[in-house]
N, C-alpha and C. Protein backbone atom coordinates (compact mmCIF):
# COMPACT_ATOMS: atom_id res chain seq x y z
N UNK A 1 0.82 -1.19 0.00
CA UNK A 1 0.00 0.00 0.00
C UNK A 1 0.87 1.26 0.00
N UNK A 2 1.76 0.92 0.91
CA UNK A 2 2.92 2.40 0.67
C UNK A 2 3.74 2.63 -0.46
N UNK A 3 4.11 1.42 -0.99
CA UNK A 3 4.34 1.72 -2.01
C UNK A 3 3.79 1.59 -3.55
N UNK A 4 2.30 1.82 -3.45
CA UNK A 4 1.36 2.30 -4.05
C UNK A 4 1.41 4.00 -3.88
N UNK A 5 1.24 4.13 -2.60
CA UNK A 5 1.56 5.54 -2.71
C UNK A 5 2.36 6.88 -2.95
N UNK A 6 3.68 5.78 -2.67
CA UNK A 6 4.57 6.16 -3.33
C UNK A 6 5.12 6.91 -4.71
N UNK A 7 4.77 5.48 -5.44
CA UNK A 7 4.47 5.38 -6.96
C UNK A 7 3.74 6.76 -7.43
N UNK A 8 2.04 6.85 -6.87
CA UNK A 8 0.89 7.92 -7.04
C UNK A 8 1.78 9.35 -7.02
N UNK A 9 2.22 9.34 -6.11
CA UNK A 9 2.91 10.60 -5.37
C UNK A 9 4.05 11.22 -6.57
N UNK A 10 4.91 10.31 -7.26
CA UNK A 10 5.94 10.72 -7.84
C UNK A 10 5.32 10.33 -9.15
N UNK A 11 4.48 9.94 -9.60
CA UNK A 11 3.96 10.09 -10.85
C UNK A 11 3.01 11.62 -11.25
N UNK A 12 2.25 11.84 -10.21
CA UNK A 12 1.53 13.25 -10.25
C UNK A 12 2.80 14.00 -9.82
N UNK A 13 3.93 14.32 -8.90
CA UNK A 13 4.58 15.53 -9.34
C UNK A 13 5.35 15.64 -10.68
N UNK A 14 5.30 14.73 -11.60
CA UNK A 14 6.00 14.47 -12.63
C UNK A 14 5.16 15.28 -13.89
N UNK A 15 3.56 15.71 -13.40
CA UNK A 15 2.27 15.94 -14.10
C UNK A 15 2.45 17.47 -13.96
N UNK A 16 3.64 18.32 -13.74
CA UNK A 16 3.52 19.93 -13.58
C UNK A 16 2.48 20.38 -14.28
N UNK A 17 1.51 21.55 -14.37
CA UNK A 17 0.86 21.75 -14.62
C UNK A 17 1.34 23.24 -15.12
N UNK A 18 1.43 23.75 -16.32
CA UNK A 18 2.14 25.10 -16.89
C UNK A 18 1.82 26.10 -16.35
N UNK A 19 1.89 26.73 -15.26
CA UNK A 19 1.13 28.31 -15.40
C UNK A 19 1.23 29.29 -16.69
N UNK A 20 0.03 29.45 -17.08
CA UNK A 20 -0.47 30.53 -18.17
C UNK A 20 0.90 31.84 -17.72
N UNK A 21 1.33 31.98 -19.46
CA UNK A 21 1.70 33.04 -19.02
C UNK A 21 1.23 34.08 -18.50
N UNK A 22 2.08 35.03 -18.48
CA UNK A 22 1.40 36.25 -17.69
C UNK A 22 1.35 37.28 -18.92
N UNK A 23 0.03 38.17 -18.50
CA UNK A 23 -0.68 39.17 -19.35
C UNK A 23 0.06 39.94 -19.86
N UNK A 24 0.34 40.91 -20.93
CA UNK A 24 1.06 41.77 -20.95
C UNK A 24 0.43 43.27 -21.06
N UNK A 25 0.41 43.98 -20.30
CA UNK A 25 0.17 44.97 -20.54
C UNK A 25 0.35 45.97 -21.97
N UNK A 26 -0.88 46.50 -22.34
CA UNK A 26 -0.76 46.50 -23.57
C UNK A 26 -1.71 48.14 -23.85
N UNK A 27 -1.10 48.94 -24.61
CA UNK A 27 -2.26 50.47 -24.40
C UNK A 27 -3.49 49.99 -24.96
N UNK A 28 -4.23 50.97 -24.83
CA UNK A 28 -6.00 50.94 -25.45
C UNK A 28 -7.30 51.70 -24.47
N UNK A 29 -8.19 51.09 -24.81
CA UNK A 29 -9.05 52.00 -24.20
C UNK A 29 -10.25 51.26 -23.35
N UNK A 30 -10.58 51.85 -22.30
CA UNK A 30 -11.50 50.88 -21.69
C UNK A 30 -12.20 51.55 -20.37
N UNK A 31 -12.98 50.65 -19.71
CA UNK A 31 -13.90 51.51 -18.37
C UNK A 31 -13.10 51.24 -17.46
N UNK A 32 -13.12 52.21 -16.32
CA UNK A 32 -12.34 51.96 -14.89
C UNK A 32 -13.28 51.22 -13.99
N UNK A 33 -12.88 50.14 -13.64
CA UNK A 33 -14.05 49.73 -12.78
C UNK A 33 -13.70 49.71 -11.25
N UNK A 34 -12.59 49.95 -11.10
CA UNK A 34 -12.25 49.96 -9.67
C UNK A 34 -11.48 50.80 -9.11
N UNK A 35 -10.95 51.96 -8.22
CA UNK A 35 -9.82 52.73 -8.16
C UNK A 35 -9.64 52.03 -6.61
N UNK A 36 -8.18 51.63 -6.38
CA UNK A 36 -8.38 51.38 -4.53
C UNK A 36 -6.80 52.12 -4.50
N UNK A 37 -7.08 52.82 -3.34
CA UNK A 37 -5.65 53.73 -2.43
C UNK A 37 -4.53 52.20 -1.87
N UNK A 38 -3.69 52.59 -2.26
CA UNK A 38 -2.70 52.00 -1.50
C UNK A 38 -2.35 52.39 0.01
N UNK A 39 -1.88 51.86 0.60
CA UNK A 39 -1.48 52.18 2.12
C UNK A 39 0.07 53.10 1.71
N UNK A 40 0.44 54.29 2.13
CA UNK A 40 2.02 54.96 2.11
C UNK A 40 2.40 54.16 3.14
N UNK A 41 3.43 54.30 2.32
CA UNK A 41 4.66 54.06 2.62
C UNK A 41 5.83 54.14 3.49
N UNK A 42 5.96 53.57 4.27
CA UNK A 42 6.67 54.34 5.51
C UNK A 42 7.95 54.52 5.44
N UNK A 43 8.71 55.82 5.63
CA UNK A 43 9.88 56.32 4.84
C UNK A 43 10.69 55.89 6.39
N UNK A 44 12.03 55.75 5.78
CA UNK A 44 13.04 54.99 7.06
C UNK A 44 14.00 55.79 7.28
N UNK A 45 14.72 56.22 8.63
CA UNK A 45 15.17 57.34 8.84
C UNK A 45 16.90 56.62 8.95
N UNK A 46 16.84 55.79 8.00
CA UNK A 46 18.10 55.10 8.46
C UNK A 46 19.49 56.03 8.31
N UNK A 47 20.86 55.29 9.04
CA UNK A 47 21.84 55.59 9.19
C UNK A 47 21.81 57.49 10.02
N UNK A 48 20.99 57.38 10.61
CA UNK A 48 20.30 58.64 11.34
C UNK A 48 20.27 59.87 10.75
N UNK A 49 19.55 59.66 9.37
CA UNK A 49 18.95 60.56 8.50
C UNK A 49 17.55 60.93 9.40
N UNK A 50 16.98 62.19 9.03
CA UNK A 50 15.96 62.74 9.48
C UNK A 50 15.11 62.11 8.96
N UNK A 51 13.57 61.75 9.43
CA UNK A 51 12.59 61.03 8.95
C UNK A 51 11.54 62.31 7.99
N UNK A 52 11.52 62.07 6.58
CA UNK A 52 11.09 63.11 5.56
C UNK A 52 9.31 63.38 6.05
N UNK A 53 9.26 64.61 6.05
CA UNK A 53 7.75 64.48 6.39
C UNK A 53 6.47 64.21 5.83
N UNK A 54 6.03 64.32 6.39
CA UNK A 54 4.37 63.30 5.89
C UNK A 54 3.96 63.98 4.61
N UNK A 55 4.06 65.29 4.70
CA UNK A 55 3.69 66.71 3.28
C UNK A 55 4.20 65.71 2.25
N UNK A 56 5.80 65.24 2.30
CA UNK A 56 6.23 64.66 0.69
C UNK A 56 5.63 63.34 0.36
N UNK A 57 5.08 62.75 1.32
CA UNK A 57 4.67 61.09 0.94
C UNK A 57 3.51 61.42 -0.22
N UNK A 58 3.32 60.79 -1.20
CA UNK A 58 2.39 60.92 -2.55
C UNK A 58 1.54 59.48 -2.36
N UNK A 59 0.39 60.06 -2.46
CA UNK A 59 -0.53 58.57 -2.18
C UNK A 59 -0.26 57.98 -3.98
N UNK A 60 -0.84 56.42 -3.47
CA UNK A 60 -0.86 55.93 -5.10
C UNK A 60 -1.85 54.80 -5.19
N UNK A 61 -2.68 54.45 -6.21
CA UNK A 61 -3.78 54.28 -6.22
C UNK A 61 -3.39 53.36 -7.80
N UNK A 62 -4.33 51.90 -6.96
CA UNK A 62 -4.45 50.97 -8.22
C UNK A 62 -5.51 51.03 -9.08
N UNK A 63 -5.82 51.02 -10.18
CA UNK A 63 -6.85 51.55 -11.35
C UNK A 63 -7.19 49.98 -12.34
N UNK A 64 -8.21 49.61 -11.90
CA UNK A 64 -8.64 48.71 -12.54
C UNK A 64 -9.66 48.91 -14.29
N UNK A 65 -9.10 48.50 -14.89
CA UNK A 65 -9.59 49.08 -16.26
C UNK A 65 -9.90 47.52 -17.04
N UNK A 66 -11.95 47.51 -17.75
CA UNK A 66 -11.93 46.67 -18.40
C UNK A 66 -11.88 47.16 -19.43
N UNK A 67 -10.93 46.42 -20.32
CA UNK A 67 -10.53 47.01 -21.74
C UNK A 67 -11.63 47.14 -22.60
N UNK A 68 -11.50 47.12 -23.59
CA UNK A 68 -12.70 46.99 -24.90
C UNK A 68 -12.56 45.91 -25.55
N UNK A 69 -11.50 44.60 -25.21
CA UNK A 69 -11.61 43.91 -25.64
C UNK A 69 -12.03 42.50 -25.07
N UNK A 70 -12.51 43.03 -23.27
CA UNK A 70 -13.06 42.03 -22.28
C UNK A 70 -11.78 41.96 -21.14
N UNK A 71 -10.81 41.98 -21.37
CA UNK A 71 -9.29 41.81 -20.54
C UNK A 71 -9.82 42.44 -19.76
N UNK A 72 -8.53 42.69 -18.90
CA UNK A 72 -8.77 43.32 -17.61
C UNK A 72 -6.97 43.83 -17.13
N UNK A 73 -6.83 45.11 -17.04
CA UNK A 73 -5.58 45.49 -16.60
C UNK A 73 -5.90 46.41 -15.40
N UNK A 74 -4.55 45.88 -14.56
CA UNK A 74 -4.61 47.06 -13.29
C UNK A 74 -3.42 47.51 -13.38
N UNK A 75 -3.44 48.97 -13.34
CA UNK A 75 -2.43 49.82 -13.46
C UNK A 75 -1.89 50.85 -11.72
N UNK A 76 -1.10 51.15 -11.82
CA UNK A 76 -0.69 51.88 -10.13
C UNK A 76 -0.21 53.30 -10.58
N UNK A 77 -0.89 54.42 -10.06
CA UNK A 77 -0.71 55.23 -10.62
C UNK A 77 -0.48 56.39 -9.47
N UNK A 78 0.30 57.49 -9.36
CA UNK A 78 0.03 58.68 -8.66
C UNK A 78 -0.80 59.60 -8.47
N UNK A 79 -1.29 59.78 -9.25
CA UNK A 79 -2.63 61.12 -9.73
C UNK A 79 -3.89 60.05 -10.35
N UNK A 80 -5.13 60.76 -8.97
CA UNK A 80 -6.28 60.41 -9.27
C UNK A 80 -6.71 60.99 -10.33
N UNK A 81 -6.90 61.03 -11.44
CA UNK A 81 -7.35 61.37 -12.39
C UNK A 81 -8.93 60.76 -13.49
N UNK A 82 -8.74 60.05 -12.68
CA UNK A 82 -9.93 59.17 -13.29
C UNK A 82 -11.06 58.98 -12.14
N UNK A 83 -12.61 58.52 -12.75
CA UNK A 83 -13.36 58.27 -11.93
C UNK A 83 -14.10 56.85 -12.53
N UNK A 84 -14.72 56.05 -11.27
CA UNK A 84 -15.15 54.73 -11.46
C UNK A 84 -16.26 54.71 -12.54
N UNK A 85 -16.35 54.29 -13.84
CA UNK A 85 -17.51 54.45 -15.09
C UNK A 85 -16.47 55.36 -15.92
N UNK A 86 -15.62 55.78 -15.99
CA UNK A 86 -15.34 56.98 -16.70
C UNK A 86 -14.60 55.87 -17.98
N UNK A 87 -14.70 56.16 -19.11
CA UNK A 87 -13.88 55.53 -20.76
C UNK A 87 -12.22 56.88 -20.22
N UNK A 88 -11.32 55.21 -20.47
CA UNK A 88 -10.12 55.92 -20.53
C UNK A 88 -9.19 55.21 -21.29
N UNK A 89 -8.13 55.75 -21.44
CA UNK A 89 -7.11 55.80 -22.57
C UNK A 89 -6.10 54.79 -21.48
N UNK A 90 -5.29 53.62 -21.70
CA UNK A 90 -4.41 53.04 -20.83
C UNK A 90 -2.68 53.36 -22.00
N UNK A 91 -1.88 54.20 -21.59
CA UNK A 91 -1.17 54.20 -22.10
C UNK A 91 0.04 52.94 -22.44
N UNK A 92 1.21 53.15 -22.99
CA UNK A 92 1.90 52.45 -23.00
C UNK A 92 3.02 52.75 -21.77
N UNK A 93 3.23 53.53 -21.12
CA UNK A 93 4.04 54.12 -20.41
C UNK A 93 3.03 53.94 -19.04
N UNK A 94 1.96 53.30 -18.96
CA UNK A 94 1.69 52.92 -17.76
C UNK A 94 0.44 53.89 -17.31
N UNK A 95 0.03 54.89 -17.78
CA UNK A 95 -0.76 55.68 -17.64
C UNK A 95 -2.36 56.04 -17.36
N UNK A 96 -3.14 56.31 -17.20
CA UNK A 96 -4.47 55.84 -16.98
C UNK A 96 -5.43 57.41 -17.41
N UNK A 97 -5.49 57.68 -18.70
CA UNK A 97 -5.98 59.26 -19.00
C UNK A 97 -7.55 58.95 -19.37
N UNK A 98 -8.52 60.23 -18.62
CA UNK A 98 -9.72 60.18 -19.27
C UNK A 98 -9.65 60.28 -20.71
N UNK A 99 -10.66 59.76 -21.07
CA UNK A 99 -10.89 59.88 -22.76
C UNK A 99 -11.36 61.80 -22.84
């Protein structure tokens, strides 16, 4: 029996299973369906540098966009510029512009 299971055991890890590549981000145009804030970042005052103040931290915000061709890209962006329903432009440079 154990080495029945044995056998089972090293025949299925032998069965890898491919992970799909991964998507590529690609420009075009499409709806935002989701905007969510990231948590900042907590800046480190190492080697007893002064800790930079809260004024310079820049929030940044993930932008979920369904394309026009059904896909689905999420982009991370600095500037809210977009709103949830709004048709936008996904650049190649990473970008997220109202139409």
């Amino acid at each position: 029996m154990t080495r029945m299971l044995l056998l089972a055991a090293a025949f299925s890890s032998s069965l890898a299973i491919a992970a799909p590549p991964a998507q590529r981000d690609y420009p075009g145009y499409g709806v935002v369906q989701s905007i969510t804030r990231l948590p900042a970042e907590e800046p480190s005052a190492s080697a007893g540098a002064s800790s930079p103040s809260k004024a310079r931290q820049k929030a940044a915000y993930l932008v979920r966009v369904r394309m026009d061709d059904g896909r689905i890209q999420v982009r991370e962006v600095r500037k809210r510029e977009v709103k949830i329903g709004q048709r936008v432009l996904v650049t190649n440079a990473g970008d997220v512009l109202p139409e």
